[in-house]
N, C-alpha and C. Protein backbone atom coordinates (compact mmCIF):
# COMPACT_ATOMS: atom_id res chain seq x y z
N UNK A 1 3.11 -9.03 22.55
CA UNK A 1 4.44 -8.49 22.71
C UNK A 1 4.40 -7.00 22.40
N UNK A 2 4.63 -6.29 23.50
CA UNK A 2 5.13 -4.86 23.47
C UNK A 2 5.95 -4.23 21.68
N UNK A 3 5.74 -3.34 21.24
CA UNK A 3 6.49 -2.60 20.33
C UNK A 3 7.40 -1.62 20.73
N UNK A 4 8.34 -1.53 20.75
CA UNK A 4 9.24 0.04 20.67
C UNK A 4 9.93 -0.03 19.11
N UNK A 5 9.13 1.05 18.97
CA UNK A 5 10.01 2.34 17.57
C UNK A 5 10.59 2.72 17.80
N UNK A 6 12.12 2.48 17.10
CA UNK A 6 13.08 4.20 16.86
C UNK A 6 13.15 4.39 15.68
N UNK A 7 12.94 5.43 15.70
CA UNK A 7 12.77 6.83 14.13
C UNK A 7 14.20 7.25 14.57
N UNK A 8 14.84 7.56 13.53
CA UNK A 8 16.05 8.16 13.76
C UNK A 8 16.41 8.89 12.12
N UNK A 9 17.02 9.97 12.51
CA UNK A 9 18.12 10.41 11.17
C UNK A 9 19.70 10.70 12.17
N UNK A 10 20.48 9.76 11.22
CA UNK A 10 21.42 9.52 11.20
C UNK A 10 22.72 9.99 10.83
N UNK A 11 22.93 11.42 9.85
CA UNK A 11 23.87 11.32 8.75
C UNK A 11 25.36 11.50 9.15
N UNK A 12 25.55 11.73 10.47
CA UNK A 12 26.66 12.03 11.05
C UNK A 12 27.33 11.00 11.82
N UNK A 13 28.95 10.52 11.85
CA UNK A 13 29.35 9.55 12.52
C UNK A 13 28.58 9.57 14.03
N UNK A 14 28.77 11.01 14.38
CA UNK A 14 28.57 11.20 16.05
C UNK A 14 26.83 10.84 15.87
N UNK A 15 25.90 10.93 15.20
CA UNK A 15 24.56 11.01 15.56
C UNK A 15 24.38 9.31 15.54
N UNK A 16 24.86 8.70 14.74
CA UNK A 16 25.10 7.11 14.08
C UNK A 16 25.88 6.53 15.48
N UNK A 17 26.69 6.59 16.04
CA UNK A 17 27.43 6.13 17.20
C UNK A 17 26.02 6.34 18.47
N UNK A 18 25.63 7.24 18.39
CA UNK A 18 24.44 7.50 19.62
C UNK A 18 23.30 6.50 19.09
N UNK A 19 23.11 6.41 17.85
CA UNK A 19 21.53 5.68 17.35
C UNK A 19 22.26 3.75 17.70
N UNK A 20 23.22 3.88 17.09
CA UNK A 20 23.47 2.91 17.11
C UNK A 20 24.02 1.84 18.78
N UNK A 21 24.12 2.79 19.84
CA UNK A 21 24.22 2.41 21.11
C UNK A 21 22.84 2.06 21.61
N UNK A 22 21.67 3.13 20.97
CA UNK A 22 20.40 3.12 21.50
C UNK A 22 19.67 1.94 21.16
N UNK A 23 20.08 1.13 20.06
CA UNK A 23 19.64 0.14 19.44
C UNK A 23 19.92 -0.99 20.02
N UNK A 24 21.56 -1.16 20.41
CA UNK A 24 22.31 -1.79 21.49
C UNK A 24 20.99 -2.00 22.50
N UNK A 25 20.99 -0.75 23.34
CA UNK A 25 20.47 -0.71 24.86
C UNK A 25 19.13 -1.85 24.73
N UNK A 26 18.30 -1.02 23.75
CA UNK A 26 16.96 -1.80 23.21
C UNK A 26 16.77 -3.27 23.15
N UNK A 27 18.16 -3.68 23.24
CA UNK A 27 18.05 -5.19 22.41
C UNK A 27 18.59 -5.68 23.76
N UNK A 28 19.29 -5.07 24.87
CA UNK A 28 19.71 -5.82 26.26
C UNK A 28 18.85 -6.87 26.25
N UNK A 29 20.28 -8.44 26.64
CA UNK A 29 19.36 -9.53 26.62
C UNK A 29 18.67 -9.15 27.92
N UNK A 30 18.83 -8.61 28.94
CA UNK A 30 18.02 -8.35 30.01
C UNK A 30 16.58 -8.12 29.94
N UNK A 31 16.07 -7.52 28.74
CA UNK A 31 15.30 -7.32 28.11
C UNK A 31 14.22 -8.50 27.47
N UNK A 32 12.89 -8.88 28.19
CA UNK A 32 12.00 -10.06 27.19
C UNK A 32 10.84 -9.40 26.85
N UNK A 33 9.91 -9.85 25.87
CA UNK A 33 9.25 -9.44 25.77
C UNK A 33 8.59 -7.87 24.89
N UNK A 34 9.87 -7.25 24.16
CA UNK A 34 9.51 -6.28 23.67
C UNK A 34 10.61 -6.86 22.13
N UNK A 35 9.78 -6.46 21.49
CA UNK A 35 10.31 -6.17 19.67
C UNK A 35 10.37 -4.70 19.73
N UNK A 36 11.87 -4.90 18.73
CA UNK A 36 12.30 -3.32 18.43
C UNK A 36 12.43 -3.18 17.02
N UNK A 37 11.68 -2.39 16.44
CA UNK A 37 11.59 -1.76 14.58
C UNK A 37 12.22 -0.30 14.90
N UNK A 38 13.52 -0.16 13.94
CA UNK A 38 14.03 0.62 14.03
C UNK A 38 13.82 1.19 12.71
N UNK A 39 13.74 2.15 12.47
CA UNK A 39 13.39 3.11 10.64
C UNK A 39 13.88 4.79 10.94
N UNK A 40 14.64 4.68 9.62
CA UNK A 40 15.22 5.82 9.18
C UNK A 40 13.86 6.82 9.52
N UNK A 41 14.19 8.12 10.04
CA UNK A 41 13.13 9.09 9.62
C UNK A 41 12.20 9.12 8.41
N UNK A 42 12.97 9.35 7.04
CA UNK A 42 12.15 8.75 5.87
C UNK A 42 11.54 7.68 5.61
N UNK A 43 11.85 6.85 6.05
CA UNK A 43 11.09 5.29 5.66
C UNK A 43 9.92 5.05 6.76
N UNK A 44 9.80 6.14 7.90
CA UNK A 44 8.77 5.52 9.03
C UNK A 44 7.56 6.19 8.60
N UNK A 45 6.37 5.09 8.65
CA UNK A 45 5.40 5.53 8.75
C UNK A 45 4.17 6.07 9.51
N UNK A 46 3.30 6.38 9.24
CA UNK A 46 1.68 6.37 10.47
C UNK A 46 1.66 4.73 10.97
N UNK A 47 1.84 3.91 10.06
CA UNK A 47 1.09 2.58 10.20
C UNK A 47 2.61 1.94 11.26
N UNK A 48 3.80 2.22 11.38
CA UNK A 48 4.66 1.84 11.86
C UNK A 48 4.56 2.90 13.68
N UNK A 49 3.95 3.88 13.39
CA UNK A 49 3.77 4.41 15.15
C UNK A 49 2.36 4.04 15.67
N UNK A 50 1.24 3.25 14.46
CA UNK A 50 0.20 3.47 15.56
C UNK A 50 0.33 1.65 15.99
N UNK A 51 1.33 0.99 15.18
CA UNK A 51 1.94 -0.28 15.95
C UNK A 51 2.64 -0.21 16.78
N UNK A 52 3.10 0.93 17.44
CA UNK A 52 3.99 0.74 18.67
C UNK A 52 3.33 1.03 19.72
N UNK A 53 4.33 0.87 21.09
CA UNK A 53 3.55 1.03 21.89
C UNK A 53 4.87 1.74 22.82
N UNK A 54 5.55 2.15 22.14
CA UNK A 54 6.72 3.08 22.93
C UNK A 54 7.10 3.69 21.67
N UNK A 55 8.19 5.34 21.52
CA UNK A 55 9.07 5.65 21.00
C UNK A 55 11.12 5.97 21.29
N UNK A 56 11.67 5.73 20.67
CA UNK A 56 12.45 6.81 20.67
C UNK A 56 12.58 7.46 19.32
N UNK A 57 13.62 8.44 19.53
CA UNK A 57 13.55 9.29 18.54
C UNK A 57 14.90 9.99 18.50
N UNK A 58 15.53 9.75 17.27
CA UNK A 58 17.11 10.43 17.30
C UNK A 58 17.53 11.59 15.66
N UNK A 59 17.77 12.63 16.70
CA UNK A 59 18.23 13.51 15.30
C UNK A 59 19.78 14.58 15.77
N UNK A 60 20.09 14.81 14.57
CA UNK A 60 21.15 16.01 14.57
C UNK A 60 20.54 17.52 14.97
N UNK A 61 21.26 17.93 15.55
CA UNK A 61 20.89 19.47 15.60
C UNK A 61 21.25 20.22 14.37
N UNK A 62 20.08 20.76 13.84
CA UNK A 62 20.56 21.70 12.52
C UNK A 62 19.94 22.72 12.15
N UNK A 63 20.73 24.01 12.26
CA UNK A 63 20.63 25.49 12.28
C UNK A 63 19.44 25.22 13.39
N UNK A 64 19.69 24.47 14.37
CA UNK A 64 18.60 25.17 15.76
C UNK A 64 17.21 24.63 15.80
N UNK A 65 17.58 23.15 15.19
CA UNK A 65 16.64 22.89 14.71
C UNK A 65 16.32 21.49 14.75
N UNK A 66 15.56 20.53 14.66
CA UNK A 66 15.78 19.33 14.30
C UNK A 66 16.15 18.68 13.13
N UNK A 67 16.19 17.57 12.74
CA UNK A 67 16.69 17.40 11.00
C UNK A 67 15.42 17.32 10.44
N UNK A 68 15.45 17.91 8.94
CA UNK A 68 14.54 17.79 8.25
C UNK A 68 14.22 16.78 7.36
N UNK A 69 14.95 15.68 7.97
CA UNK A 69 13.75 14.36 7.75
C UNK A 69 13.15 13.90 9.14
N UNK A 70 13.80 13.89 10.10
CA UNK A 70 12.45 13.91 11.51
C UNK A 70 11.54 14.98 11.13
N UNK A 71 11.26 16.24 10.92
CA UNK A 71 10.38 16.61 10.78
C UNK A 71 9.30 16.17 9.38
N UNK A 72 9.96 15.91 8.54
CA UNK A 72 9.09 15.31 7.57
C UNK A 72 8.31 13.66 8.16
N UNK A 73 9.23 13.17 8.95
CA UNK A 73 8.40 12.05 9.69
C UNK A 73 7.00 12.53 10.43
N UNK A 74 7.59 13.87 11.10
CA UNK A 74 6.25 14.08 11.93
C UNK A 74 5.32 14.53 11.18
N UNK A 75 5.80 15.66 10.25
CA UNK A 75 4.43 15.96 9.27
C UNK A 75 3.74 14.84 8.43
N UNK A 76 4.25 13.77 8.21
CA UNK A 76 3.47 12.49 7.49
C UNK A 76 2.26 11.96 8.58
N UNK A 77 3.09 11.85 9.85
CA UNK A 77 2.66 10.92 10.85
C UNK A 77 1.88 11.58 12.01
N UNK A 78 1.52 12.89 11.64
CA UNK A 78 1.24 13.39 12.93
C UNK A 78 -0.56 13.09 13.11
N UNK A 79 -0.73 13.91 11.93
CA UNK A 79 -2.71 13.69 12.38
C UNK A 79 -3.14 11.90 12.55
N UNK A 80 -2.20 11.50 11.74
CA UNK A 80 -3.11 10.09 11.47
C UNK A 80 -2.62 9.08 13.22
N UNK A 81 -1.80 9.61 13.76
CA UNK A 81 -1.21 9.49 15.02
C UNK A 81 -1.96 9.89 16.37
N UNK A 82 -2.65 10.92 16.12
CA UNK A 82 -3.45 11.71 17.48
C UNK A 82 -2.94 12.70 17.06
N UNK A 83 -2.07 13.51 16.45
CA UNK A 83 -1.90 14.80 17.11
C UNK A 83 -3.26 16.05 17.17
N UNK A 84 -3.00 16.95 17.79
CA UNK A 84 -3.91 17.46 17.97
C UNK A 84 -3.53 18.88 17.74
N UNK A 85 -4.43 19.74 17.37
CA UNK A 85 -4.16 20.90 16.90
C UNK A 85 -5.17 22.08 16.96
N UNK A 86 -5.08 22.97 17.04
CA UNK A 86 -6.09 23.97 18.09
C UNK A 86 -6.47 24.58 16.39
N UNK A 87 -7.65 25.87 16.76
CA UNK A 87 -8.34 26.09 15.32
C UNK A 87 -7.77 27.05 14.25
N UNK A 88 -6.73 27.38 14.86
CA UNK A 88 -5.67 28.20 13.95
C UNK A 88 -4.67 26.94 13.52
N UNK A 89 -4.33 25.84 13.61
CA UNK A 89 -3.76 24.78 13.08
C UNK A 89 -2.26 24.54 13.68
N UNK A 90 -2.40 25.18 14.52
CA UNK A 90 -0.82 24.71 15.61
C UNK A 90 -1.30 23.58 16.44
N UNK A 91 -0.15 23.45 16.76
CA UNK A 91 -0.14 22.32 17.85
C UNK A 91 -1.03 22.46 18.84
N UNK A 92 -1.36 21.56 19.39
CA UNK A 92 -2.10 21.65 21.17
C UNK A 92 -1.58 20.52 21.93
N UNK A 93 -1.36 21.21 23.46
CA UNK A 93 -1.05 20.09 24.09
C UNK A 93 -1.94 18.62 24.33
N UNK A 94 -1.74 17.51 23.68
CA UNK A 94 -2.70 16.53 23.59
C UNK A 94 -3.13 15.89 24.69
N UNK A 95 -2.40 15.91 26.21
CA UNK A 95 -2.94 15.52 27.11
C UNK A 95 -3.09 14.10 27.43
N UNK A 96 -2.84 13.49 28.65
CA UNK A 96 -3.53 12.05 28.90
C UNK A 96 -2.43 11.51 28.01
N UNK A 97 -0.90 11.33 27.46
CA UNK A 97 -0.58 10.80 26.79
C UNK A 97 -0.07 9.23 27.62
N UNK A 98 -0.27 8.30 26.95
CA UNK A 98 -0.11 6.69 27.37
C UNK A 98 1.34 6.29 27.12
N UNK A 99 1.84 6.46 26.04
CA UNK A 99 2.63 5.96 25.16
C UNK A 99 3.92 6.74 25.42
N UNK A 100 4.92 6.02 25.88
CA UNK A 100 6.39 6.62 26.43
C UNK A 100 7.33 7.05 25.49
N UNK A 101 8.16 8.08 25.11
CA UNK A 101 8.87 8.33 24.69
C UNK A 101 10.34 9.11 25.07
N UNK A 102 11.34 8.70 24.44
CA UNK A 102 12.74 9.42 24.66
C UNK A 102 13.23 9.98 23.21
N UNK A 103 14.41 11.01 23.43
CA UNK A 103 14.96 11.50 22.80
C UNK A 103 16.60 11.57 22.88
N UNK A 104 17.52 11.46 21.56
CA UNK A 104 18.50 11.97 21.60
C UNK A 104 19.19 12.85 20.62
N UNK A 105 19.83 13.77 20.87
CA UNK A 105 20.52 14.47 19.82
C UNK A 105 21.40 14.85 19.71
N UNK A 106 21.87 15.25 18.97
CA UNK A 106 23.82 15.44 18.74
C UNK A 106 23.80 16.74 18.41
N UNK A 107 24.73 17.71 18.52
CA UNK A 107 25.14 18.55 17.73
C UNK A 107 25.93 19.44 18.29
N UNK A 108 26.76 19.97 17.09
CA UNK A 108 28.05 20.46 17.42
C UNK A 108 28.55 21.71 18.65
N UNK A 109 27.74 22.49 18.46
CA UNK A 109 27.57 23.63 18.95
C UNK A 109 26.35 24.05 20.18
N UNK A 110 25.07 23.42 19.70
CA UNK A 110 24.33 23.90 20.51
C UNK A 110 22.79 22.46 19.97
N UNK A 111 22.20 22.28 21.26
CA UNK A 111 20.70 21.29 20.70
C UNK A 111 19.91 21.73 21.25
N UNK A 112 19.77 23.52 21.84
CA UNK A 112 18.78 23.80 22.45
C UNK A 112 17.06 24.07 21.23
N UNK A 113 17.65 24.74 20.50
CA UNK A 113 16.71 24.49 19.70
C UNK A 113 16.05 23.10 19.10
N UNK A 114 16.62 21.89 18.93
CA UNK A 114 16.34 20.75 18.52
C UNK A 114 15.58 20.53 19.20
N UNK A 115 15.95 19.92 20.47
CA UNK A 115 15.22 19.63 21.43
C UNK A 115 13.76 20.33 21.40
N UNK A 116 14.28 21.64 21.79
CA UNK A 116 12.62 21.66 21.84
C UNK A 116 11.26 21.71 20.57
N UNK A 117 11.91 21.97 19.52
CA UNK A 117 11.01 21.50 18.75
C UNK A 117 10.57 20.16 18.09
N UNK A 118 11.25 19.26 18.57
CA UNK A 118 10.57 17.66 19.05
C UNK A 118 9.86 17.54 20.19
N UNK A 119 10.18 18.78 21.30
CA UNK A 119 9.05 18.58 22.14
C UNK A 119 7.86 19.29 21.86
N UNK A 120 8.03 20.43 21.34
CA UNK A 120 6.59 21.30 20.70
C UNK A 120 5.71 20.53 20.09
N UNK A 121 6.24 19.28 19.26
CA UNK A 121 5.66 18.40 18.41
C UNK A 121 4.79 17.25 18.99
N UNK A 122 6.06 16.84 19.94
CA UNK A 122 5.75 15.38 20.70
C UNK A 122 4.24 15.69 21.67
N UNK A 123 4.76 17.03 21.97
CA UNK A 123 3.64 17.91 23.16
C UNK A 123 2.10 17.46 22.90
N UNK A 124 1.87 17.54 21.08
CA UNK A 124 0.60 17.34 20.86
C UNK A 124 0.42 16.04 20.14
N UNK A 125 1.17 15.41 20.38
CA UNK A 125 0.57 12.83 20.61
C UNK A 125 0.49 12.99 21.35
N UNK A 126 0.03 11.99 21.80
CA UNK A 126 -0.71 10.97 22.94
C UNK A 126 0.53 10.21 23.46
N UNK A 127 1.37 11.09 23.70
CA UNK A 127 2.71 10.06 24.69
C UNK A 127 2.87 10.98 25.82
N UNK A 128 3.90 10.16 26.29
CA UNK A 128 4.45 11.08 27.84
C UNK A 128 6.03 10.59 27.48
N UNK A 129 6.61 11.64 27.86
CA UNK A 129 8.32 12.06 27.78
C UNK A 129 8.39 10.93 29.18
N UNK A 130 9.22 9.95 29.06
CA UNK A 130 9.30 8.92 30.03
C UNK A 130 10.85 8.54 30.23
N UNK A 131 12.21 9.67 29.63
CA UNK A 131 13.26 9.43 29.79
C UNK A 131 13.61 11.04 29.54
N UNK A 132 15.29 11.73 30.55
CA UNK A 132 15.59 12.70 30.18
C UNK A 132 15.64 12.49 28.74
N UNK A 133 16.11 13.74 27.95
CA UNK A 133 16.87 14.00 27.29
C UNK A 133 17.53 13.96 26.80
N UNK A 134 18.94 12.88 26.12
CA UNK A 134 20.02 12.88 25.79
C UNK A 134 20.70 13.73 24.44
N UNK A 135 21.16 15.24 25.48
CA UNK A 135 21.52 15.72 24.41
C UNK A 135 23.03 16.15 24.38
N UNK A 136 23.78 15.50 23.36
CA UNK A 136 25.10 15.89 23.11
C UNK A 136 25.53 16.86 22.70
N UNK A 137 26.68 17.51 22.51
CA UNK A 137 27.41 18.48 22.24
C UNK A 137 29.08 18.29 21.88
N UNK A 138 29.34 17.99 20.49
CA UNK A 138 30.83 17.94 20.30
C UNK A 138 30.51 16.79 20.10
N UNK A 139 31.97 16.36 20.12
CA UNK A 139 32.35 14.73 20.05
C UNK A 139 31.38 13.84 20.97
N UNK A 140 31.39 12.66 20.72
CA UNK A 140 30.64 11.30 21.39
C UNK A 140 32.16 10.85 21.78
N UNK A 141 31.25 10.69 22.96
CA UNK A 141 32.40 9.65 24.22
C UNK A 141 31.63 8.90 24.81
N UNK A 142 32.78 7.80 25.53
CA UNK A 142 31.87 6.45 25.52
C UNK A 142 31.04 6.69 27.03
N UNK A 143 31.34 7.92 27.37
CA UNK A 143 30.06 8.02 28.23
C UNK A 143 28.52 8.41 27.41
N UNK A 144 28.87 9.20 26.63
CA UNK A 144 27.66 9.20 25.63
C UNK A 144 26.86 8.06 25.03
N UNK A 145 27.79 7.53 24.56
CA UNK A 145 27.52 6.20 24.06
C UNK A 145 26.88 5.25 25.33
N UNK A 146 27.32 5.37 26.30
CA UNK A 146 26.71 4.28 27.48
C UNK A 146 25.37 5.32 27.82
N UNK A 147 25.28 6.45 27.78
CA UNK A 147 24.09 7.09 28.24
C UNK A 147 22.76 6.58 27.59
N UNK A 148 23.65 6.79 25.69
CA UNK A 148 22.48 6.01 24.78
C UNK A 148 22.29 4.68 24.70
N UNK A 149 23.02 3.52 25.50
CA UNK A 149 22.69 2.45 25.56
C UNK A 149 21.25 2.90 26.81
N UNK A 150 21.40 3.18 27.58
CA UNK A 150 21.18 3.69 29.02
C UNK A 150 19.39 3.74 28.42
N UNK A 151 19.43 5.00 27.62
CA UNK A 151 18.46 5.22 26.82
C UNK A 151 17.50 4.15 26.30
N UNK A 152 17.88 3.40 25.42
CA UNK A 152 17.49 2.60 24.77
C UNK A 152 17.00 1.41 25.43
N UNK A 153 17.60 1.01 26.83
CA UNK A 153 17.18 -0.03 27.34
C UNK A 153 16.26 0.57 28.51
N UNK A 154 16.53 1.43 28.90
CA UNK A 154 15.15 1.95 29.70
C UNK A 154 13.77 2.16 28.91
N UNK A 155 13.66 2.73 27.63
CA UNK A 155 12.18 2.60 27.00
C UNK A 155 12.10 1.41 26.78
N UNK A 156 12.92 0.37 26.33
CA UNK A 156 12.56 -1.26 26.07
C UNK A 156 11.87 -1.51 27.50
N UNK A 157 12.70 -1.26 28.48
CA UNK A 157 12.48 -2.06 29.86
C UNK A 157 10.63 -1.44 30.48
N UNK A 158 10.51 -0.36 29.84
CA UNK A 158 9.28 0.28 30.32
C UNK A 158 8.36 -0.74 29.70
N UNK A 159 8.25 -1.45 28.35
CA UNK A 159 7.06 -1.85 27.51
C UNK A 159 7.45 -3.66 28.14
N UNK A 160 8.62 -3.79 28.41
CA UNK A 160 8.93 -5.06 29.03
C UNK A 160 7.58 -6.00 29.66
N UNK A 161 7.45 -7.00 29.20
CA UNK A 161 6.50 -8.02 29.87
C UNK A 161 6.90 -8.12 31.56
């Protein structure tokens, strides 16, 4: 049986309404064949991504940024994961990635920065970006909310038997 992870930080109604649709989507009875482990940013481990075999991944936008417990997820989880990193100790693009992943994020004002520094990150695992983007702005509406169901059941449906 297939794995999909979602890592998520949560602390906002609007980020919690999106995680919590994505979890929805994941679990579509349409859906056989895949188990879904869902973990707070803090509580996820190396040993919880190199059991999966999909991600998603949900954070707030903050100061332009991602939240700083997704990033403390990635700094726990990154080397022991694949990431890869060139000889000055940045990232490198890791290439050949297998393993599908999506993203969503909330935030008030602006998620251009968020976004991409989950992709700067994601850039160097061994996955491939296998869903847009879902990035909000302002309030959650139940088109949001259906986008992140939308979300959630398309990476399930990818690892699907």
């Amino acid at each position: 049986m297939a794995t999909l992870l979602i890592v998520h930080h949560s602390p906002t109604p609007g980020v919690r309404a999106l995680s919590d649709a994505v979890v929805a989507g994941a679990h579509d009875d349409a859906i056989e064949g895949v188990e879904v482990v869902v973990r707070p940013a803090l509580a996820a481990t190396a040993a919880d991504v190199l059991g999966a075999d999909g991600y998603l991944l949900g954070t707030p936008a903050n100061f332009g940024y991602m939240s700083g417990a997704l990033k403390h997820f990635f700094d726990t989880i990154f080397l022991e994961a694949g990431g890869a990193l060139t000889e000055d100790g940045s990232a490198s693009a890791a290439g050949g990635g297998k393993r599908p992943w999506g993203l969503w994020v909330h935030g008030r004002y602006d998620t251009t920065g968020a976004v991409r520094s989950v992709q700067s990150i994601v850039g160097a695992l061994p996955w491939r970006q296998a869903a847009e983007v879902l990035s909000v702005v302002g309030d959650v509406g139940e088109e949001h909310r259906a986008a992140a169901y939308e979300l959630g059941g398309t990476l399930a449906a990818l690892l699907a038997d």
